[in-house]
Protein backbone atom coordinates (compact mmCIF):
# COMPACT_ATOMS: atom_id res chain seq x y z
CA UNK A 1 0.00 0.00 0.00
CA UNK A 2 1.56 3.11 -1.06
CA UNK A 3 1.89 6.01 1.66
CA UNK A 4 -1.29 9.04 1.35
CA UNK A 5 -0.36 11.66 -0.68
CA UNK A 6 -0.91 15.13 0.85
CA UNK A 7 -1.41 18.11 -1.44
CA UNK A 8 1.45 20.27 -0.38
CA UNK A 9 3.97 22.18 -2.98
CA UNK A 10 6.53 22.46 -0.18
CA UNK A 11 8.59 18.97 -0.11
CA UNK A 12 7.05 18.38 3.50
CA UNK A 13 7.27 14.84 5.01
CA UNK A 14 3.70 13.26 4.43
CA UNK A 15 4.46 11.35 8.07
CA UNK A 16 5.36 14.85 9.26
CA UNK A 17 1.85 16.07 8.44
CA UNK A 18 0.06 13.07 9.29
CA UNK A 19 1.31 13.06 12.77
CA UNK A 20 0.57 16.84 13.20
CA UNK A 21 -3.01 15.77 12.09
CA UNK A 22 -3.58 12.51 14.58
CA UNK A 23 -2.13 14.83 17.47
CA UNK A 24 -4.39 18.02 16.48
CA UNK A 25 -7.53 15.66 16.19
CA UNK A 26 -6.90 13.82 19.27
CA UNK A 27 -6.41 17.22 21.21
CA UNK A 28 -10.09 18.48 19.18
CA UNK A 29 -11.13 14.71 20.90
CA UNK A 30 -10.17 15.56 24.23
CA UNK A 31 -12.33 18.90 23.98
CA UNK A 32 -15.26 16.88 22.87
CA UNK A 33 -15.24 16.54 19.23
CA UNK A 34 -16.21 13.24 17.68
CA UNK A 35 -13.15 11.73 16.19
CA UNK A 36 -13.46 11.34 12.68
CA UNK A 37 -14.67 15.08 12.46
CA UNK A 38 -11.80 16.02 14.38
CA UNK A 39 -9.38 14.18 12.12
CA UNK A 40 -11.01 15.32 9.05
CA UNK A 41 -10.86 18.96 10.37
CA UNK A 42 -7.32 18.47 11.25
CA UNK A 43 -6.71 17.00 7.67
CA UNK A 44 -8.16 20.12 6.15
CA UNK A 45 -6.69 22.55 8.61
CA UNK A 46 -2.84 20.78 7.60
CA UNK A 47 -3.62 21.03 3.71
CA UNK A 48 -2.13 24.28 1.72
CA UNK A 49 -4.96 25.06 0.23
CA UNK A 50 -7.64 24.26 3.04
CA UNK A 51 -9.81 21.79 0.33
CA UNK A 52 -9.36 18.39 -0.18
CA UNK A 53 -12.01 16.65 -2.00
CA UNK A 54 -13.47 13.09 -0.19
CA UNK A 55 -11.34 11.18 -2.04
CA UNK A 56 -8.82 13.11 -0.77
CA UNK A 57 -9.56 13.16 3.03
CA UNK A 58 -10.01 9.05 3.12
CA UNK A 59 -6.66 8.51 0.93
CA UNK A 60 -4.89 10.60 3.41
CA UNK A 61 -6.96 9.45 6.84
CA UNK A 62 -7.63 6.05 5.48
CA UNK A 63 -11.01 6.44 5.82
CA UNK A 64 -14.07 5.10 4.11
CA UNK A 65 -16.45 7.67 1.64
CA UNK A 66 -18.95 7.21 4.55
CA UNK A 67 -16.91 8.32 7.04
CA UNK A 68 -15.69 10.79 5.38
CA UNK A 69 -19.49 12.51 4.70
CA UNK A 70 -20.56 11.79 8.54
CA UNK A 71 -17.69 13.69 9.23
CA UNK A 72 -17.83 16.67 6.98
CA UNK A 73 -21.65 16.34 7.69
CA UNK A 74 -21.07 17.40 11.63
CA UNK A 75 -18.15 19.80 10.40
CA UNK A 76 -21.22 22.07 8.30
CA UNK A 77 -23.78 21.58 11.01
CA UNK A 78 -21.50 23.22 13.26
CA UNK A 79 -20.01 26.25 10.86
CA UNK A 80 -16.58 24.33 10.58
CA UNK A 81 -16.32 23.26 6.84
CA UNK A 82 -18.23 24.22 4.07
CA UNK A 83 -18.53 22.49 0.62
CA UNK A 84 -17.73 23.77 -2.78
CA UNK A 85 -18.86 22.29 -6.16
CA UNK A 86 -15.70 21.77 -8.56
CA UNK A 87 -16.46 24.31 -11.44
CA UNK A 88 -17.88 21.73 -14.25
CA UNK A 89 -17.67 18.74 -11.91
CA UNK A 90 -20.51 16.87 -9.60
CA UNK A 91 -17.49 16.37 -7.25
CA UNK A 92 -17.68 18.51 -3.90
CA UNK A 93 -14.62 20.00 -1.78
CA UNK A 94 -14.69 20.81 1.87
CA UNK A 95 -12.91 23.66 2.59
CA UNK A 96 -11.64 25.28 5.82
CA UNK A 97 -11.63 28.94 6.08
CA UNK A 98 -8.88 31.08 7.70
CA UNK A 99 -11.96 32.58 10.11
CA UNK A 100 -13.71 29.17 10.78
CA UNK A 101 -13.09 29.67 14.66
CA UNK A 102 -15.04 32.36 14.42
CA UNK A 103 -18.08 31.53 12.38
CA UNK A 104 -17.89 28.34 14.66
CA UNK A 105 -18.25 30.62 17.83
CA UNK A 106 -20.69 33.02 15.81
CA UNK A 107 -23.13 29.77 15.59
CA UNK A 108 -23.16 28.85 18.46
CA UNK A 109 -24.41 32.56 20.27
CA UNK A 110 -27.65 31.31 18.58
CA UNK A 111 -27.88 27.95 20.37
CA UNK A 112 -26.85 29.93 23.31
CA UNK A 113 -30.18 32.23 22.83
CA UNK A 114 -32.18 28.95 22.23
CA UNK A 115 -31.23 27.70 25.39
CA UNK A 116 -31.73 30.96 27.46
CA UNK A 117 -35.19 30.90 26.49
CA UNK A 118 -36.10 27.44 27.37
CA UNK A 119 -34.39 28.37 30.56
CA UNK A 120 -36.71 31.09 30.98
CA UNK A 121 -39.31 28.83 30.05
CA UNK A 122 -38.24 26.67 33.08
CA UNK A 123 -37.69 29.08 35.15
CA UNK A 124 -41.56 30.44 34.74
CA UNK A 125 -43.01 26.98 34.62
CA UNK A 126 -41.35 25.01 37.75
CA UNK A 127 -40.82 28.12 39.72
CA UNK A 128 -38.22 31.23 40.60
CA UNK A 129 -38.06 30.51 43.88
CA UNK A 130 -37.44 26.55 44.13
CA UNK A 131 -34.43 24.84 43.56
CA UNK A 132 -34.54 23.86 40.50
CA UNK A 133 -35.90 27.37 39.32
CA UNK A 134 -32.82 28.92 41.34
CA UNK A 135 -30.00 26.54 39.33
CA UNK A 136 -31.81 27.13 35.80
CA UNK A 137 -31.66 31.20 37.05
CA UNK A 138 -27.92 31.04 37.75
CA UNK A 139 -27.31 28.74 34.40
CA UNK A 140 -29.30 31.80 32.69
CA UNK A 141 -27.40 34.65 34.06
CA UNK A 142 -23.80 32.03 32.90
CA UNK A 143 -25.40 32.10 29.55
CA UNK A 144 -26.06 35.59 29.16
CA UNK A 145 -22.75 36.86 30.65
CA UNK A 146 -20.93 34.34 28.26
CA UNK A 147 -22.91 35.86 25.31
CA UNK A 148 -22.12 39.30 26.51
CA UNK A 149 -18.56 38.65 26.35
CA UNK A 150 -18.51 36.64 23.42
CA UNK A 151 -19.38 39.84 21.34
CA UNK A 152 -17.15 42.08 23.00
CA UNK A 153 -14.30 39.07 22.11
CA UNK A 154 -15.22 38.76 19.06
CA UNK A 155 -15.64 42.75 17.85
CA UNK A 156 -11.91 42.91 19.52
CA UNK A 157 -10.72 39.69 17.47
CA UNK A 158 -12.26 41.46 13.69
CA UNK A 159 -9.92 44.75 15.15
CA UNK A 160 -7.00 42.74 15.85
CA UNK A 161 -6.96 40.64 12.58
CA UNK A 162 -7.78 44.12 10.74
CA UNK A 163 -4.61 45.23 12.22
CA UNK A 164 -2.33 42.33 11.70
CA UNK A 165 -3.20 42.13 8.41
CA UNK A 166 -2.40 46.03 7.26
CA UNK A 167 0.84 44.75 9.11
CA UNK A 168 2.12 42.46 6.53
């Protein structure tokens, strides 16, 4: 069996990305990402050009077609990946983009409001003033300070990369 090729025009070691890409995914693992995701992120992450087509992704993973769509199936859903159509082609690449961190975190401030209104919800329908009414009231106020502070973060993060980038 002949080693994966990666898509890289700089001479590096295949072995030397592939390990990069088992340690990166077993660190997204550890954080609570399923593991073929994570590797396929990681794969995509590690490639020059940030696409790789599903051929691709299970040459280089040795992974199965399947595998490779569950994968880049939770990687959408979650504002990670996105797919591109090759221009005359019915074959798809998943991409990574350079701000996918952020439109990851962006995504998830609207789970975060769905789940401060069911909170509310709770909150109104077992009670503000019983147990359970004053732990959903404190996992509220979490909530809302965390999506308070996510904004500020991430208005300060669009400065900073404005910045660095009239710097090079």
């Amino acid at each position: 069996m002949t080693e994966p090729s990666v898509e890289s025009g700089d001479g590096r070691d295949p072995e030397t990305v592939s390990r990069f890409v088992e340690r990166f995914a077993a660190q997204l693992v550890e954080a609570g990402m399923p593991r073929m995701p994570a590797r396929v992120f990681a794969a995509l992450l590690s490639s020059d050009t940030g696409t790789l087509t599903s051929a691709e992704l299970g040459e280089l993973l040795r992974i199965s077609p399947a595998a490779v769509s569950g994968a880049v199936r939770y990687l959408s859903q979650v504002h990670m990946v996105s797919r591109e159509r090759e221009p005359g082609s019915r074959r798809e690449r998943y991409r990574v983009h350079s701000d996918q961190w952020y439109e990851a975190l962006t995504s998830r401030e609207a789970i975060i409001k769905r789940w401060e209104e069911a909170l509310r919800e709770g909150i109104t329908s077992l009670g503000p003033d019983t147990p359970v009414g004053r732990r959903l009231t404190d996992t509220l106020e979490f909530f809302e300070f965390i999506e308070a502070d996510v904004a500020g973060i991430m208005e300060r993060w669009r400065r900073h990369r404005e910045q660095a980038s009239d710097r090079r």
